[in-house]
N, C-alpha and C. Protein backbone atom coordinates (compact mmCIF):
# COMPACT_ATOMS: atom_id res chain seq x y z
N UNK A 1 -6.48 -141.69 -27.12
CA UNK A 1 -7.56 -142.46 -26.53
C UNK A 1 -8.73 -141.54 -26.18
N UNK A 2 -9.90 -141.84 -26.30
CA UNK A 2 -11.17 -140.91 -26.13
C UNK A 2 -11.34 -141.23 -24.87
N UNK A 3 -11.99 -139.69 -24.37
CA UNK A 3 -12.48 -139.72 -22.99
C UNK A 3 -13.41 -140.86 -22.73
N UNK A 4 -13.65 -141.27 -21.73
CA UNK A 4 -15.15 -141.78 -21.46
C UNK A 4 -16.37 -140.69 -20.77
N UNK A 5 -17.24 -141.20 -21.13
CA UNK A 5 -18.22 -140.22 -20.71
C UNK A 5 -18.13 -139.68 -19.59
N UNK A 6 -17.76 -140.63 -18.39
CA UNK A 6 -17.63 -139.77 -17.05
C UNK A 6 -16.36 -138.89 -17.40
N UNK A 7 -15.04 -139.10 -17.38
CA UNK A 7 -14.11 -138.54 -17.87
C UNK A 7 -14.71 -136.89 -18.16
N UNK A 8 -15.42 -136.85 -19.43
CA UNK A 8 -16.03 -135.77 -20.21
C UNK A 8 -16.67 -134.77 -19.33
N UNK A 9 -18.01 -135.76 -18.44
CA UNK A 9 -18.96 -134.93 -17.24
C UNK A 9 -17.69 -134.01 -16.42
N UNK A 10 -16.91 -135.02 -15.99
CA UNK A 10 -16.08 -134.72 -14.52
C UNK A 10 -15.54 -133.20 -15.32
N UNK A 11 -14.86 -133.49 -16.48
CA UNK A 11 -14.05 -132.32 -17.07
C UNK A 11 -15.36 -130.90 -17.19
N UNK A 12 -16.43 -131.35 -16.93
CA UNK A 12 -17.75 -130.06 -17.41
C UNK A 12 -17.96 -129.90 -16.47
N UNK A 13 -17.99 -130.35 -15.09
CA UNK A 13 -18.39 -130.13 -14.28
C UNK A 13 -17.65 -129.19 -13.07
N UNK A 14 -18.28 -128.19 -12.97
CA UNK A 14 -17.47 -127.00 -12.29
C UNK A 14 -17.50 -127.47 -10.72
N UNK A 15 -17.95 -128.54 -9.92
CA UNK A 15 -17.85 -128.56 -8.48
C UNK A 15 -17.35 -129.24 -8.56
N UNK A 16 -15.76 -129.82 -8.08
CA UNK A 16 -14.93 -130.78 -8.57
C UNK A 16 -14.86 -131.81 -7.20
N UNK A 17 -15.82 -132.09 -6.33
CA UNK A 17 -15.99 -132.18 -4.78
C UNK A 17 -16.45 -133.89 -5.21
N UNK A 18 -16.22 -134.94 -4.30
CA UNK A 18 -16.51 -136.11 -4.13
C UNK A 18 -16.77 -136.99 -5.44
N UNK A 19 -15.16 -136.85 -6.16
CA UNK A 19 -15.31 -137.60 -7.37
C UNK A 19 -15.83 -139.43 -7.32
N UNK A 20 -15.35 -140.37 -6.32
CA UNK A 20 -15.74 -141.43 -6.00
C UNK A 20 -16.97 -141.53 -6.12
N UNK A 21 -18.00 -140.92 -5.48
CA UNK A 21 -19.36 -141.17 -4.96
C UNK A 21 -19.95 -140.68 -6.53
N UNK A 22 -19.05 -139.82 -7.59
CA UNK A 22 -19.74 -139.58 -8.83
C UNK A 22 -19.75 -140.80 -9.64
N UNK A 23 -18.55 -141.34 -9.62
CA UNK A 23 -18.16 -142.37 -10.50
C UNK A 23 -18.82 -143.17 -10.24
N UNK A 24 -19.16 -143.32 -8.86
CA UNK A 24 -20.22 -144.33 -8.16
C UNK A 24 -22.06 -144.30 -8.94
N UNK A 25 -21.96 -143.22 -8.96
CA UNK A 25 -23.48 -143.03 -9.44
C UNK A 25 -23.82 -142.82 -11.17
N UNK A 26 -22.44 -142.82 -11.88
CA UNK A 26 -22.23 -142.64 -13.14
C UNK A 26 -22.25 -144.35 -13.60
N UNK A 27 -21.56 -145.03 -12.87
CA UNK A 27 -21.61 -146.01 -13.15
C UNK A 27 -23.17 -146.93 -12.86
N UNK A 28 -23.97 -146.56 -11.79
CA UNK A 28 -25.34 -147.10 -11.65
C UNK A 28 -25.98 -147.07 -12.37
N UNK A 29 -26.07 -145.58 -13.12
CA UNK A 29 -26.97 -145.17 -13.96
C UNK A 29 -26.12 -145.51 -15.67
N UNK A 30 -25.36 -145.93 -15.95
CA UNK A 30 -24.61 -146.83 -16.94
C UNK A 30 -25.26 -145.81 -17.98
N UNK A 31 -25.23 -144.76 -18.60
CA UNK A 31 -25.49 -144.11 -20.03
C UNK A 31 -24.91 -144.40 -20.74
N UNK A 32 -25.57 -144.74 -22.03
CA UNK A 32 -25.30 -144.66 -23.27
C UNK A 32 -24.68 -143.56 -24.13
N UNK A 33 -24.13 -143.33 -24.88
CA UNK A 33 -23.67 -142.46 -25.46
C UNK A 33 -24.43 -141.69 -25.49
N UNK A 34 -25.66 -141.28 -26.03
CA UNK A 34 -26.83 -140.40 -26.46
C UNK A 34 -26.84 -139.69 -25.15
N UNK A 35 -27.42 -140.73 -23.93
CA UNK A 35 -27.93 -139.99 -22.22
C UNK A 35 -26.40 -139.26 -21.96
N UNK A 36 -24.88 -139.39 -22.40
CA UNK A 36 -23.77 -138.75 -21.60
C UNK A 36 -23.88 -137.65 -21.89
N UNK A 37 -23.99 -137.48 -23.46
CA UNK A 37 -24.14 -136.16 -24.25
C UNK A 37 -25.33 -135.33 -24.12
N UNK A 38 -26.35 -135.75 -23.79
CA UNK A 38 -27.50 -135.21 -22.56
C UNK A 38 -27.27 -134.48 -21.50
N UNK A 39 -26.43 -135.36 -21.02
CA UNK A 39 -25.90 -134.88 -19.02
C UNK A 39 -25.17 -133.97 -19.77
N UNK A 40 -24.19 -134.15 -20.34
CA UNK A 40 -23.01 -132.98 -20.36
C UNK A 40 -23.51 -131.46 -21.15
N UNK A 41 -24.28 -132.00 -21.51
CA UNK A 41 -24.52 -130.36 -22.39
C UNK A 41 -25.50 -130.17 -21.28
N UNK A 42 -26.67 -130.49 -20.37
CA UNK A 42 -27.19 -129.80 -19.65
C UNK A 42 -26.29 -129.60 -18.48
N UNK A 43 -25.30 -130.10 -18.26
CA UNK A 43 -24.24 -128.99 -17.39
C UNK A 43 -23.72 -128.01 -17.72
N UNK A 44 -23.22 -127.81 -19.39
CA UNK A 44 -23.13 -126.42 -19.57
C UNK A 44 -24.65 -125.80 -19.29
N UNK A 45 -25.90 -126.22 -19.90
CA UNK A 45 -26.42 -125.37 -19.66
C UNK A 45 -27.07 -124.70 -18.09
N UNK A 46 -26.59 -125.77 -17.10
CA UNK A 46 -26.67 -125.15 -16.13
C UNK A 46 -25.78 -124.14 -15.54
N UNK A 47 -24.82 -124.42 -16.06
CA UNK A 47 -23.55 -123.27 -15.67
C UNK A 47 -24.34 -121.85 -15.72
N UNK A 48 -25.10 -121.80 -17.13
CA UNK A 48 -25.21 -120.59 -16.72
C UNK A 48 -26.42 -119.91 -16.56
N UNK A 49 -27.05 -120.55 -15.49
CA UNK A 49 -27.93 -120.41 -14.49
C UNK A 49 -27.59 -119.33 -13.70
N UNK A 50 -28.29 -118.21 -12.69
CA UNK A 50 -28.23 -117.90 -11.85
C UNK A 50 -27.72 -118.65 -10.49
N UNK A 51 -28.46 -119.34 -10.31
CA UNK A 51 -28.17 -120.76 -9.48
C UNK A 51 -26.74 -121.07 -8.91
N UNK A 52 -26.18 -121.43 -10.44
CA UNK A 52 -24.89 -121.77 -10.64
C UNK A 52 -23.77 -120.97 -10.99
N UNK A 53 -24.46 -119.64 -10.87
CA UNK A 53 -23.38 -118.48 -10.84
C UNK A 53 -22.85 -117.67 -9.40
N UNK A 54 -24.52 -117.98 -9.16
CA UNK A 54 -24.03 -116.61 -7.75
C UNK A 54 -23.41 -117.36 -6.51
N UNK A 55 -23.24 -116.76 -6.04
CA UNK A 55 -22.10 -116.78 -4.67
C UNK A 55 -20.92 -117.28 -4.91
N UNK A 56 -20.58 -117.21 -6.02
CA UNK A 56 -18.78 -118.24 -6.28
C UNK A 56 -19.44 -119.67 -6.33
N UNK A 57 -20.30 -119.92 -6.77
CA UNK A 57 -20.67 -121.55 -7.63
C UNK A 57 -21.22 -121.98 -5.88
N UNK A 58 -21.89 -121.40 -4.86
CA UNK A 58 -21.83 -122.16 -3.96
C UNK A 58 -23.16 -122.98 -3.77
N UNK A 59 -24.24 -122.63 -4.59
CA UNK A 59 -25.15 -123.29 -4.94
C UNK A 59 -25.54 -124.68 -5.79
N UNK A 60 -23.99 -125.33 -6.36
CA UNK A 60 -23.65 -125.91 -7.39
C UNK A 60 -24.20 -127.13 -6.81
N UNK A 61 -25.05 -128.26 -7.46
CA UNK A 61 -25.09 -129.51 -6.41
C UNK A 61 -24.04 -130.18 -6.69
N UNK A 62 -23.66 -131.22 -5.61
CA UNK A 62 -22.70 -132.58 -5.95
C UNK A 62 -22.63 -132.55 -7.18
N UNK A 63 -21.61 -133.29 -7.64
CA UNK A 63 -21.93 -133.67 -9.09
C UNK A 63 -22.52 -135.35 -8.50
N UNK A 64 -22.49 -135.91 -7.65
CA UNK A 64 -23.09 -137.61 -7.64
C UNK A 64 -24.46 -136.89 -7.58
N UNK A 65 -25.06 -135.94 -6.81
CA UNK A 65 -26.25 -135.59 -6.76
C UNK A 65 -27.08 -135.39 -7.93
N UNK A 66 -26.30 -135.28 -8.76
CA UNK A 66 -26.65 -134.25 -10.13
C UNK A 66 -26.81 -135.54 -11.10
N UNK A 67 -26.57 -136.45 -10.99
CA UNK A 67 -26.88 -138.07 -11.53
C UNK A 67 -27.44 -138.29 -11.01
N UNK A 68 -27.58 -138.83 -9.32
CA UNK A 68 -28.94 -139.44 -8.91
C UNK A 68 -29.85 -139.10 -8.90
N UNK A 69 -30.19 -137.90 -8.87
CA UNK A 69 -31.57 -136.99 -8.61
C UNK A 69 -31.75 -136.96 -9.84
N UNK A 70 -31.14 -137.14 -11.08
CA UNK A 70 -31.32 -136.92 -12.54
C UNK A 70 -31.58 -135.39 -12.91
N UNK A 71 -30.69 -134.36 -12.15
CA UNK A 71 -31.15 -133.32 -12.35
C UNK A 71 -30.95 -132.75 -14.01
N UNK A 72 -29.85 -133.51 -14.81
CA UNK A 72 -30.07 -133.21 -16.12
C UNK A 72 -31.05 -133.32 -16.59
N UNK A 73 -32.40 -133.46 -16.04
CA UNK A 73 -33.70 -133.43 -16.90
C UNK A 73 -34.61 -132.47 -16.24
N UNK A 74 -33.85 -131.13 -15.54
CA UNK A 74 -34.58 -130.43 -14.84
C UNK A 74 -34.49 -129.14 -15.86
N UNK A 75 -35.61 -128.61 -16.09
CA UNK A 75 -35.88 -127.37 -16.88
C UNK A 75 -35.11 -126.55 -16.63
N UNK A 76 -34.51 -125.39 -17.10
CA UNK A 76 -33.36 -124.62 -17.14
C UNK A 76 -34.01 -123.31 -17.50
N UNK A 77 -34.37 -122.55 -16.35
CA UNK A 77 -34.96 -120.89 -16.45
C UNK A 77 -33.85 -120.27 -17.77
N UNK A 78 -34.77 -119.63 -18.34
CA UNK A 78 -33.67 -118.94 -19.34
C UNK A 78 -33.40 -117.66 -18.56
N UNK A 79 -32.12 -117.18 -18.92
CA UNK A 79 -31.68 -116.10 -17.90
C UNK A 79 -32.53 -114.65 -18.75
């Protein structure tokens, strides 16, 4: 059986903190196949951010945050 898109995010997503309130906001924002594969590759590419490296990931946002704020459409400093 194939993941579903949240499924996929949750598995990319390195802050594994308040899965409910994600599913909650995954489901508001209802993506299409195209927008999941969007979100999820700009979580790898935030991984490897400064941001999202230093202090032991403690800079990492929510992952519900990281859907509502739509931060997958936030520019990504190249390291």
């Amino acid at each position: 059986m194939e993941s579903s898109g949240f499924d996929r995010f949750w598995e990319a997503y390195p802050r594994k903190v308040a899965k409910g309130a994600a599913i909650k906001a995954w489901d508001k924002l209802k993506p299409d196949d195209s927008l999941a594969e969007k979100i999820i590759a700009s979580v790898h590419d935030h991984k490897r951010t400064d941001q999202w490296r230093k202090s032991n990931g403690e800079f990492i946002t929510h992952p519900s945050t990281f859907i509502n704020q739509q931060r997958y459409l936030d520019e990504i400093e190249q390291p």
